[in-house]
C-alpha atoms as a PDB file:
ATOM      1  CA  UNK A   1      44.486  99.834 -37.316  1.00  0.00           C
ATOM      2  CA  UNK A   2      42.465 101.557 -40.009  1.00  0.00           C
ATOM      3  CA  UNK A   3      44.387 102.504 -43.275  1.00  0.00           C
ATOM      4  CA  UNK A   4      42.406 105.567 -45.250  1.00  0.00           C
ATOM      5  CA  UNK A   5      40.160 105.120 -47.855  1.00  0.00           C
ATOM      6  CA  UNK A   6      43.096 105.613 -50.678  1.00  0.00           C
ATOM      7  CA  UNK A   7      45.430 102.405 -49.503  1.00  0.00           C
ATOM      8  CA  UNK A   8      42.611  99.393 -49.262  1.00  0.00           C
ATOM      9  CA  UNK A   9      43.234  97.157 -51.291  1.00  0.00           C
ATOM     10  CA  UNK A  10      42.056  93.378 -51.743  1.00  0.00           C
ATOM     11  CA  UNK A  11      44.376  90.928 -49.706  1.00  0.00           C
ATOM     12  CA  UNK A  12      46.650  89.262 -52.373  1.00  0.00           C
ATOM     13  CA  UNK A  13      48.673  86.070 -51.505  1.00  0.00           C
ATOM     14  CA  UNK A  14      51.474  86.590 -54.278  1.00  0.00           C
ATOM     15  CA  UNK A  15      53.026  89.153 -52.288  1.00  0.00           C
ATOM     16  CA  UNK A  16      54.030  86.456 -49.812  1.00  0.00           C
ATOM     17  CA  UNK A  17      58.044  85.925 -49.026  1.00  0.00           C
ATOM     18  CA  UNK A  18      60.128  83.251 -50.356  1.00  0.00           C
ATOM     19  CA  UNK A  19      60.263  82.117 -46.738  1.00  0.00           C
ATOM     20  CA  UNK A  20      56.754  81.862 -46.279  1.00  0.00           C
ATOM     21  CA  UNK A  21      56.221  79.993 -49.384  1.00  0.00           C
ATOM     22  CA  UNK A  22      58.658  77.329 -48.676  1.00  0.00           C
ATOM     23  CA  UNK A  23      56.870  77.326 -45.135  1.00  0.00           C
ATOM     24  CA  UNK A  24      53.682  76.488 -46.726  1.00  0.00           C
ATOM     25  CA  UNK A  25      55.336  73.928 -48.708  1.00  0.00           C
ATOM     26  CA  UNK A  26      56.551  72.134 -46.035  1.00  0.00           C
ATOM     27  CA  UNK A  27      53.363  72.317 -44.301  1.00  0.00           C
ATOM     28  CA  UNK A  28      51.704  70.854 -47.240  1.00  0.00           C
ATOM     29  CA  UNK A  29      53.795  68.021 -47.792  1.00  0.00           C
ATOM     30  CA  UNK A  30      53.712  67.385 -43.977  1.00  0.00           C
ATOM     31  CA  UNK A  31      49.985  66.983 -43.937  1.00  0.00           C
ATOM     32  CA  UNK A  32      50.440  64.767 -47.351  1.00  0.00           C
ATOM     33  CA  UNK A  33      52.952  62.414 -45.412  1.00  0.00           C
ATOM     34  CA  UNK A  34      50.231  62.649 -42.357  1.00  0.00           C
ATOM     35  CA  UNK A  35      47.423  61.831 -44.641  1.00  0.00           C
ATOM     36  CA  UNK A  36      49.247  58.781 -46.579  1.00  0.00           C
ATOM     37  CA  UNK A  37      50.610  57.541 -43.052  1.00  0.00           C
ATOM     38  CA  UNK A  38      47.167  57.466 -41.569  1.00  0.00           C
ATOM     39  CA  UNK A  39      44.972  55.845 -44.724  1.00  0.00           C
ATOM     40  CA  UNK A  40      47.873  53.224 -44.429  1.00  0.00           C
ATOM     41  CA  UNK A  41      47.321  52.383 -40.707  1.00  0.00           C
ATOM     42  CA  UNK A  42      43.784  52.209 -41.008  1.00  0.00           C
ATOM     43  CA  UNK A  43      44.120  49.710 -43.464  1.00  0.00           C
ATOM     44  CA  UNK A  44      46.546  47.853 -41.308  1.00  0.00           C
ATOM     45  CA  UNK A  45      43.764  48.079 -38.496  1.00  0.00           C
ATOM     46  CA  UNK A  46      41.340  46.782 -40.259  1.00  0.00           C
ATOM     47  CA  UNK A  47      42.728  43.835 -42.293  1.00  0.00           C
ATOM     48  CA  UNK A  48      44.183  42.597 -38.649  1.00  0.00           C
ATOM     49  CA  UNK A  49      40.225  42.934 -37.161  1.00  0.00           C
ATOM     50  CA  UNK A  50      38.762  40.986 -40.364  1.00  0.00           C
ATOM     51  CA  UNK A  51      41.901  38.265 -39.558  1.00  0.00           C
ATOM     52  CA  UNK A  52      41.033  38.256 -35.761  1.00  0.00           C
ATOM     53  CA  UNK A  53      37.235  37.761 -36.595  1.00  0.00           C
ATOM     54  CA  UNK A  54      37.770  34.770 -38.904  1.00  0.00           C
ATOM     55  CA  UNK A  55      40.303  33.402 -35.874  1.00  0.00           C
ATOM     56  CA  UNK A  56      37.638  33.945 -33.635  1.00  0.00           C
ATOM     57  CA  UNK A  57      34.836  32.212 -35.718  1.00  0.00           C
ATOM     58  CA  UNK A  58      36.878  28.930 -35.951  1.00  0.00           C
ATOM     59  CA  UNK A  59      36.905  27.960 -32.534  1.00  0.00           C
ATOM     60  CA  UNK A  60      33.508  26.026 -32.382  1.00  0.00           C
ATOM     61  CA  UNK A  61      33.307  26.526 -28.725  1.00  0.00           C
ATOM     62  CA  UNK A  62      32.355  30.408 -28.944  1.00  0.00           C
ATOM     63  CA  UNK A  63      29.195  29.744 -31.367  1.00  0.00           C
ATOM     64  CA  UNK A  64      25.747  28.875 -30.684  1.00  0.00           C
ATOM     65  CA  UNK A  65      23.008  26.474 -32.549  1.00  0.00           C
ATOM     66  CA  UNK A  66      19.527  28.496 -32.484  1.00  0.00           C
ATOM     67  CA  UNK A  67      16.504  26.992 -34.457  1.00  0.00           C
ATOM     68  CA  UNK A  68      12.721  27.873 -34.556  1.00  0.00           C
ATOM     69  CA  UNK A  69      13.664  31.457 -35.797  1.00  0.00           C
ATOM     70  CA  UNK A  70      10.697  33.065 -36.977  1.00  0.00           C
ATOM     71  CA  UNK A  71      11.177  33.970 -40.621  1.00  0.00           C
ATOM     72  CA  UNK A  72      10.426  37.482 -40.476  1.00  0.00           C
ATOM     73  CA  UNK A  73      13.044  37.999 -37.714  1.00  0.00           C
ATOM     74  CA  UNK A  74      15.993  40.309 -38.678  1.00  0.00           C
ATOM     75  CA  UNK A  75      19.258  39.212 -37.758  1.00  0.00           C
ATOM     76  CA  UNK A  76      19.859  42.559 -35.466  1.00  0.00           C
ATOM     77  CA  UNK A  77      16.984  41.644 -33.738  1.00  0.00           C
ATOM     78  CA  UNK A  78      18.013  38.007 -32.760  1.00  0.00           C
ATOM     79  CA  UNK A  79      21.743  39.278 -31.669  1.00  0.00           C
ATOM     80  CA  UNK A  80      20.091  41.788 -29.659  1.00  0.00           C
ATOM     81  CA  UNK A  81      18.100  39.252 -27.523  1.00  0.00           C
ATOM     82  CA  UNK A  82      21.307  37.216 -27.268  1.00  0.00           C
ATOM     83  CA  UNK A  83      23.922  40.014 -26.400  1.00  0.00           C
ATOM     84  CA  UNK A  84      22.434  39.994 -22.617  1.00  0.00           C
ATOM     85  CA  UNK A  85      24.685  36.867 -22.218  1.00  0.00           C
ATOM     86  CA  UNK A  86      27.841  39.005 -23.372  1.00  0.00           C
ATOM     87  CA  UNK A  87      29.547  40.569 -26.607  1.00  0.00           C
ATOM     88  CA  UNK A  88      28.163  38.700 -29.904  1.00  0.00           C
ATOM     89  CA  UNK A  89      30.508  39.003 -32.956  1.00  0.00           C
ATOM     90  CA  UNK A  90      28.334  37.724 -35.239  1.00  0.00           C
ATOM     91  CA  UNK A  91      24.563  36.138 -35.790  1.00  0.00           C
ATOM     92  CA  UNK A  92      24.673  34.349 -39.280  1.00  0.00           C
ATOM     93  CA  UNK A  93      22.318  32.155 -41.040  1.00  0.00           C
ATOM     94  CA  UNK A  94      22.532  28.614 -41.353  1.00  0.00           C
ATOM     95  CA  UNK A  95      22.735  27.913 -45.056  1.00  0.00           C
ATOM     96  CA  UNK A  96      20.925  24.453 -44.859  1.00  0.00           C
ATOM     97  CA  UNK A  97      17.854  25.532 -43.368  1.00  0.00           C
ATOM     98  CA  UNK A  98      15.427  22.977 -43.546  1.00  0.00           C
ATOM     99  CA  UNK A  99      12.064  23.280 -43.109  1.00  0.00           C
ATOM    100  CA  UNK A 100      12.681  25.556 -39.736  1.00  0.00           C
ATOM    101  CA  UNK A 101      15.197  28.727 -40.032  1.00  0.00           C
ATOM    102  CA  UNK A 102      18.354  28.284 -37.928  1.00  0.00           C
ATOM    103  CA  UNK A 103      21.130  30.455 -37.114  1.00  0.00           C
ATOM    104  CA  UNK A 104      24.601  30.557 -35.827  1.00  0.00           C
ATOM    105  CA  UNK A 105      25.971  32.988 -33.137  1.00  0.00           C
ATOM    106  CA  UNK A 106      29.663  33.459 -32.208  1.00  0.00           C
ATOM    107  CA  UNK A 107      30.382  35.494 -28.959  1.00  0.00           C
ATOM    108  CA  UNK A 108      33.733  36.697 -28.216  1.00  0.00           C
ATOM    109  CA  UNK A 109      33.772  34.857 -24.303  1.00  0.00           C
ATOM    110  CA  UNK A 110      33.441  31.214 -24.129  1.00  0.00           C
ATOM    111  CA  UNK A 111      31.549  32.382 -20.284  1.00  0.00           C
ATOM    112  CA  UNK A 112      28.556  33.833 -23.009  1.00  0.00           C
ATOM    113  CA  UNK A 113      28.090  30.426 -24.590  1.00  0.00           C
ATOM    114  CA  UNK A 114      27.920  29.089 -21.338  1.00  0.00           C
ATOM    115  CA  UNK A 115      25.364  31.223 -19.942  1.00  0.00           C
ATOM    116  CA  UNK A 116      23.335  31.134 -22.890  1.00  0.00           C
ATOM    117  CA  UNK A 117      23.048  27.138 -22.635  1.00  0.00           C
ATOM    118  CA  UNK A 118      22.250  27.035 -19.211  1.00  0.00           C
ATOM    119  CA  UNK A 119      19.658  29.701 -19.318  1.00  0.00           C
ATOM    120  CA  UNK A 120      17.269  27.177 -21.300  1.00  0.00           C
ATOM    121  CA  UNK A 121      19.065  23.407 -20.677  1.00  0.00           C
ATOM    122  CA  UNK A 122      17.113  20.414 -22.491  1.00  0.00           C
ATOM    123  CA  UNK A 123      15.093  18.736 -20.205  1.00  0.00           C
ATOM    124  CA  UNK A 124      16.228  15.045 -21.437  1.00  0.00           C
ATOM    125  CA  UNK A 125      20.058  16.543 -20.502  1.00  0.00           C
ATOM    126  CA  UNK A 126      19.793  18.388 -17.386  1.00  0.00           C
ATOM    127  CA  UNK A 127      24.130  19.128 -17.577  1.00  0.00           C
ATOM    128  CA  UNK A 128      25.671  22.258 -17.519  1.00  0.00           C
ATOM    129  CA  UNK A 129      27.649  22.954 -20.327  1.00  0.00           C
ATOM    130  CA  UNK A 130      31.233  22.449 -19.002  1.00  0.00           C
ATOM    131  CA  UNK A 131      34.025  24.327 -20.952  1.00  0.00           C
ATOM    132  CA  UNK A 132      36.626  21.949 -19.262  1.00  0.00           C
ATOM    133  CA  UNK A 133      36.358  19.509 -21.905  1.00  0.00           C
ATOM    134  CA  UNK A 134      38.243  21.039 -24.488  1.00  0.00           C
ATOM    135  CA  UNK A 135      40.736  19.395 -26.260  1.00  0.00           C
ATOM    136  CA  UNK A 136      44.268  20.407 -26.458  1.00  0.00           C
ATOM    137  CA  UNK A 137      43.750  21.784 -29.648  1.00  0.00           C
ATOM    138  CA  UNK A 138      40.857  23.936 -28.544  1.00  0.00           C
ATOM    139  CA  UNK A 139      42.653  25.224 -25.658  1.00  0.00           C
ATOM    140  CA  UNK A 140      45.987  26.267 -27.787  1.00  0.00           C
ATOM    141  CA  UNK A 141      43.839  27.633 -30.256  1.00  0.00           C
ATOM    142  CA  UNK A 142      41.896  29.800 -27.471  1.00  0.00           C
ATOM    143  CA  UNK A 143      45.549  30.699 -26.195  1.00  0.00           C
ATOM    144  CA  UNK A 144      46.760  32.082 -29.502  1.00  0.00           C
ATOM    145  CA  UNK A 145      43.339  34.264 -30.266  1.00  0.00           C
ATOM    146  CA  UNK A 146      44.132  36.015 -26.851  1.00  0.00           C
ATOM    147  CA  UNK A 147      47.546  36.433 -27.528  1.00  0.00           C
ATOM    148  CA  UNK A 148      46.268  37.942 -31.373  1.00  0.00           C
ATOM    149  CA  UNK A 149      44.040  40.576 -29.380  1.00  0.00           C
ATOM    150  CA  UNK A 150      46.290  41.597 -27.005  1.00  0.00           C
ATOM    151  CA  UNK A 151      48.794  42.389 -29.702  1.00  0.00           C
ATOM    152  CA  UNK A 152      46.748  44.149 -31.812  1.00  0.00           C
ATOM    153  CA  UNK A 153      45.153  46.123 -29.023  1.00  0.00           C
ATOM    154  CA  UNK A 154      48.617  47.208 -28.203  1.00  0.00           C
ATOM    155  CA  UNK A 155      49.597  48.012 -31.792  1.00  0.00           C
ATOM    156  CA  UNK A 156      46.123  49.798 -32.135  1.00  0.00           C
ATOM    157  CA  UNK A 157      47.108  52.548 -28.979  1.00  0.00           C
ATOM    158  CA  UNK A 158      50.670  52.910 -30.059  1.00  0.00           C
ATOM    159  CA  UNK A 159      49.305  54.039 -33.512  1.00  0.00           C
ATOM    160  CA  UNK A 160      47.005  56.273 -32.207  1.00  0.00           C
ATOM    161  CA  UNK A 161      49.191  57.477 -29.800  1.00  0.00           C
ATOM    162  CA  UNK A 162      51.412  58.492 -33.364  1.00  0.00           C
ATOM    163  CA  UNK A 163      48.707  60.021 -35.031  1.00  0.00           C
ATOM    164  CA  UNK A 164      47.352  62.175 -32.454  1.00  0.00           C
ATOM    165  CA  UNK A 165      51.333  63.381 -31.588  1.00  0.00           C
ATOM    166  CA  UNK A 166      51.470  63.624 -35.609  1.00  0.00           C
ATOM    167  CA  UNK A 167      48.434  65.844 -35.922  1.00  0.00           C
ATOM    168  CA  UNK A 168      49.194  68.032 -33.084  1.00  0.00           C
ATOM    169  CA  UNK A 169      52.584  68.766 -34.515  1.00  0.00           C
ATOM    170  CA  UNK A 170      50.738  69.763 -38.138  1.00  0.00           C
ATOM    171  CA  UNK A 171      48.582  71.793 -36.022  1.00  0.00           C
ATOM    172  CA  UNK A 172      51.488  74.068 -34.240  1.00  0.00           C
ATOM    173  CA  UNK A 173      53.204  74.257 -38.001  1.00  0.00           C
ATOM    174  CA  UNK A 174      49.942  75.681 -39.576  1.00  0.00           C
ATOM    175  CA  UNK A 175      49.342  77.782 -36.824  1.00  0.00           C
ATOM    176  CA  UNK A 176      52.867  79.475 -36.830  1.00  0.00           C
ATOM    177  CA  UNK A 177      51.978  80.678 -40.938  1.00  0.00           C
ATOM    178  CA  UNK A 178      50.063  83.819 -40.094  1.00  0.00           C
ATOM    179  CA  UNK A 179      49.339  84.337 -43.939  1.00  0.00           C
ATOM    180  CA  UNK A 180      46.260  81.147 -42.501  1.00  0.00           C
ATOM    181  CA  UNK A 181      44.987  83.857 -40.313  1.00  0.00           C
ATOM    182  CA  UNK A 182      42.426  85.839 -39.794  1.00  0.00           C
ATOM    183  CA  UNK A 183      41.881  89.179 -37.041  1.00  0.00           C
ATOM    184  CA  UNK A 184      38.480  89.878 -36.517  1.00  0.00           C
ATOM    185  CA  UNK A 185      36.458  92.241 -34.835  1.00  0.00           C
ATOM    186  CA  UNK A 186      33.066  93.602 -33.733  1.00  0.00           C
ATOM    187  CA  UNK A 187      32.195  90.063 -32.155  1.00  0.00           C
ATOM    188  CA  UNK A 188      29.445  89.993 -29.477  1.00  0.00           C
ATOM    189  CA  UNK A 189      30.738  89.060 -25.825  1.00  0.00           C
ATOM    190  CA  UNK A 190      28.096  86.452 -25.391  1.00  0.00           C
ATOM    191  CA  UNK A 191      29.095  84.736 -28.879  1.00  0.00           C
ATOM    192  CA  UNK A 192      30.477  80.836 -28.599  1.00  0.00           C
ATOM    193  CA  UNK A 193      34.273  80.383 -30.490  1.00  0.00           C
ATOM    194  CA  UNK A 194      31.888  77.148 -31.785  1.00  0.00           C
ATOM    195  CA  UNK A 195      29.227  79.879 -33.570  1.00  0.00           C
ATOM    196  CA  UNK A 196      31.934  81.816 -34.625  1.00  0.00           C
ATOM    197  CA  UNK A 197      33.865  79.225 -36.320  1.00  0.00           C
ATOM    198  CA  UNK A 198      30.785  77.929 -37.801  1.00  0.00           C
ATOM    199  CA  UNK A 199      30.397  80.577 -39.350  1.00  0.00           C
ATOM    200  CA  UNK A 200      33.301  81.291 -41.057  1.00  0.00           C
ATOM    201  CA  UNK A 201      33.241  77.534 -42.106  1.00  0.00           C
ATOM    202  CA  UNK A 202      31.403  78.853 -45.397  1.00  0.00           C
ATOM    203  CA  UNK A 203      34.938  79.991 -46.448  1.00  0.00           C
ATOM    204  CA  UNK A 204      36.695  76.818 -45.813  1.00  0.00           C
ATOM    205  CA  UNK A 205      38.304  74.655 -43.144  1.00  0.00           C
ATOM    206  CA  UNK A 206      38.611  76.319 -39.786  1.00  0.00           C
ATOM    207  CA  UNK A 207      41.650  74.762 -37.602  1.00  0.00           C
ATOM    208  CA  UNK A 208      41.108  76.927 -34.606  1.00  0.00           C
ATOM    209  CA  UNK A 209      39.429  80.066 -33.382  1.00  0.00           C
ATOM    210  CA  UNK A 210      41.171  81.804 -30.490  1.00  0.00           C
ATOM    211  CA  UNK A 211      40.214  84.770 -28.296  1.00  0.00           C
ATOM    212  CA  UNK A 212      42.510  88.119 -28.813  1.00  0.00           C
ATOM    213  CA  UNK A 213      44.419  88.220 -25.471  1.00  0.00           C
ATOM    214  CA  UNK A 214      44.934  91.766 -25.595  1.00  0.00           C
ATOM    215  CA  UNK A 215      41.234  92.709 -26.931  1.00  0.00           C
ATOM    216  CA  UNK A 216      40.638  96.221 -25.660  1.00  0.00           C
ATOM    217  CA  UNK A 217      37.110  97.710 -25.637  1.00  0.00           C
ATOM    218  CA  UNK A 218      36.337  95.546 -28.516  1.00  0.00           C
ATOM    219  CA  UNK A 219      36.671  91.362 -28.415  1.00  0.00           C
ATOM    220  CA  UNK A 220      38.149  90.300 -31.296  1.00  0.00           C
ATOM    221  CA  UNK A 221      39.397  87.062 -32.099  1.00  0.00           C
ATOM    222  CA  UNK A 222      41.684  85.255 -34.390  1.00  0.00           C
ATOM    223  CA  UNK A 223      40.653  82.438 -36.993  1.00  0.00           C
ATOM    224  CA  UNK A 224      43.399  80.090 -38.551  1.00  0.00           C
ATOM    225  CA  UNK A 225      42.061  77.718 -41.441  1.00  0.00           C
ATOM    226  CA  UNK A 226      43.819  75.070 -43.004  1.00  0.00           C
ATOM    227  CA  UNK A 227      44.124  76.804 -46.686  1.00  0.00           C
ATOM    228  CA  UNK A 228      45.019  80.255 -47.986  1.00  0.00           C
ATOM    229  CA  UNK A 229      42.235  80.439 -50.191  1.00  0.00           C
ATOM    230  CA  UNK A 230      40.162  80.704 -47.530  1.00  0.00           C
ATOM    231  CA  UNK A 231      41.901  83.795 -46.178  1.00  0.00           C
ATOM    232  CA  UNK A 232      41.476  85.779 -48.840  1.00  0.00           C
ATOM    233  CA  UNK A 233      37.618  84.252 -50.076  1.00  0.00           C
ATOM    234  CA  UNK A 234      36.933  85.685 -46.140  1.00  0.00           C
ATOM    235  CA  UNK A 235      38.751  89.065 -46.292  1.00  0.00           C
ATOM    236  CA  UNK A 236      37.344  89.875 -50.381  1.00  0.00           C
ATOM    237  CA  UNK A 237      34.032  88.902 -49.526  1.00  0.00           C
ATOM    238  CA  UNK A 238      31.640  91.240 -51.154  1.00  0.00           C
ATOM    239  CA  UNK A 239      29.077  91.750 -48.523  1.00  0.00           C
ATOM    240  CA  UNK A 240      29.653  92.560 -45.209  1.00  0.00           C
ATOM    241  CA  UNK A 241      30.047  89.326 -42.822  1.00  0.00           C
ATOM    242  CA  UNK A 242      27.480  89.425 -40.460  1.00  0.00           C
ATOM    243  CA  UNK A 243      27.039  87.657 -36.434  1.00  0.00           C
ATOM    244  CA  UNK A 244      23.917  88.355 -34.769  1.00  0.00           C
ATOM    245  CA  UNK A 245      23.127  91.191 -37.121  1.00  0.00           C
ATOM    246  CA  UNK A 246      26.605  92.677 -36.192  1.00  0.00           C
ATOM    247  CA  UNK A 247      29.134  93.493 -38.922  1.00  0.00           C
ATOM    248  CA  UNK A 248      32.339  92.432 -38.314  1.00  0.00           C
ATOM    249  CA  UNK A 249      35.687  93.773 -39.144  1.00  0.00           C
ATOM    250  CA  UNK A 250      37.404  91.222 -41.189  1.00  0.00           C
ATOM    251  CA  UNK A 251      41.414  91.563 -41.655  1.00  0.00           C
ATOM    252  CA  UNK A 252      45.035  89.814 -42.759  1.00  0.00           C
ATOM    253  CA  UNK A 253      47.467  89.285 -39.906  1.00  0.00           C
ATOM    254  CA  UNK A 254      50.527  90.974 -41.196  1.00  0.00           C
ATOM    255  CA  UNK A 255      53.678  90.089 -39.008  1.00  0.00           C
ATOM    256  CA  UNK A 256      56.225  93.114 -38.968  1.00  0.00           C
ATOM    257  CA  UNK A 257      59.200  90.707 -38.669  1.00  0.00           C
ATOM    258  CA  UNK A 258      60.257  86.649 -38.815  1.00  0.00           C
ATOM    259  CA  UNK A 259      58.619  86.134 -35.167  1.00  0.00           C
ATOM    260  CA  UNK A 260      55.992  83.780 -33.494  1.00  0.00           C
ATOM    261  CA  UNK A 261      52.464  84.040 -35.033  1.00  0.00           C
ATOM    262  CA  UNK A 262      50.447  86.309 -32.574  1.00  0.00           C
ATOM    263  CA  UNK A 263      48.933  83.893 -29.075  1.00  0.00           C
ATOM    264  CA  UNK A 264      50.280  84.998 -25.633  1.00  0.00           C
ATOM    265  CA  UNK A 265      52.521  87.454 -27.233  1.00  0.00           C
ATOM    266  CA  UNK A 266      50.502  88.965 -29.322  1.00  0.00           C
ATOM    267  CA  UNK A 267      51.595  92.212 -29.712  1.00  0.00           C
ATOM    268  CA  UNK A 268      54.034  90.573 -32.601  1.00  0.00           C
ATOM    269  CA  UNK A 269      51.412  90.965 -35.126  1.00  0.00           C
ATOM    270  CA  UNK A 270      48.958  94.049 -36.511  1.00  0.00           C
ATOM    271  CA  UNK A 271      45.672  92.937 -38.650  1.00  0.00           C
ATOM    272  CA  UNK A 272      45.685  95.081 -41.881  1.00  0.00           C
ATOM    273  CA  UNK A 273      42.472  96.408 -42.745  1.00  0.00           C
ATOM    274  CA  UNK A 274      40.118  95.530 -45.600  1.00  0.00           C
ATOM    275  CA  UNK A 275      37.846  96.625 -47.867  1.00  0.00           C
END
């Protein structure tokens, strides 16, 4: 577990197989593919949202007519009051003010309008506000912003669904490539994974931080991160790497054969020491 004094050396990634270097390749360009895929749907998201809104803001029937707004007022502070009646999309200022400041307000539910208006009716028109009149038009229009949300709602989960499956597949490729891993040792039995792995964050990206199944008298744990670099900036560190004023044993995992990283099994791999 401890080599002698005469055979530490500094960990050194070029020693790595042609098999493991093609594995990181493919890793790489997985997360690349991952990375392109995702900035893509996002985009998608959004421009369908922005497309939705505008929908949403045509239909006359989902906006309110508020004057006598004070003309210190922010704008958060007037869709605040009015979001007790239900979901506002948006509180914007009417660009022909007059004398007195007036805004607009567009709710998602035609029921908000409704309950706005007939929280304060005029007194020379006490009517409800009655969203049966709607034309035709109003109501087809109404029909086909529903049927735009539902879709895109759908769309939305079934990408996320992707991306999650997606990034949990990266995940079990990284963690497979033990030259991302850490072994470590010395670590307190009261110590969080989460203060561990914030710790070690100083060296780079931490994917995971997993408890040694087969720890002995000593807990140790292992650390994969999402770049080599950060392997070997941990394990050549000049000072010693200290948790709760504990030095810890930093070392490589070094897999004796083309196996399964070390997890349940993990008598598959033996940490090499360092200096």
């Amino acid at each position: 577990m401890e080599p002698s004094p005469k055979k530490q050396k500094s960990f050194d990634p070029r020693v790595l197989t042609k098999e493991d270097q093609e594995l990181e390749r493919k890793v790489m360009a997985t997360i690349e593919k991952h990375l392109r895929t995702k900035n893509i749907q996002k985009h998608a998201v959004d421009d369908e949202v922005k497309a939705l809104k505008e929908i949403i803001k045509r239909d006359a029937s989902l906006r309110l007519y508020v004057k006598n707004i004070g003309v210190g007022v922010p704008l958060e502070t007037i869709q605040e009051k009015f979001s007790v009646f239900g979901k506002v999309l948006e509180v914007g200022e009417n660009p022909n003010p007059g004398l007195i400041r007036s805004v607009t307000i567009t709710f998602y539910s035609k029921d908000s309008v409704v309950a706005a208006i007939n929280m304060e009716p005029s007194p020379k028109k006490q009517k409800s506000f009655d969203p049966r009149v709607l034309t035709k038009e109003d109501q087809e229009l109404e029909r086909k912003v529903m049927a735009t949300i539902e879709k895109h709602l759908r769309t939305k989960n079934i990408q996320k669904h992707a991306v999650d499956d997606e990034v949990k597949a990266l995940k079990e490729i990284i963690k497979r490539d033990a030259s991302l891993r850490l072994y470590v040792k010395n670590i307190g039995v009261g110590v969080p994974l989460e203060t561990i792995q914030e710790k070690f964050s100083v060296f780079g990206k931490v994917l995971e931080v997993g408890e040694n199944p087969n720890p002995g008298l000593i807990r140790s744990v292992t650390i994969t991160f999402y770049s080599k670099d950060s392997v070997v900036a941990a394990i050549n560190h000049p000072d010693p790497i200290l948790l709760n004023s504990v030095v810890l044993k930093v070392t490589a995992w070094r897999p004796e054969e083309d196996v399964e990283p070390p997890g349940a099994v993990g008598a598959t791999c033996k940490p090499e020491s360092r200096q």
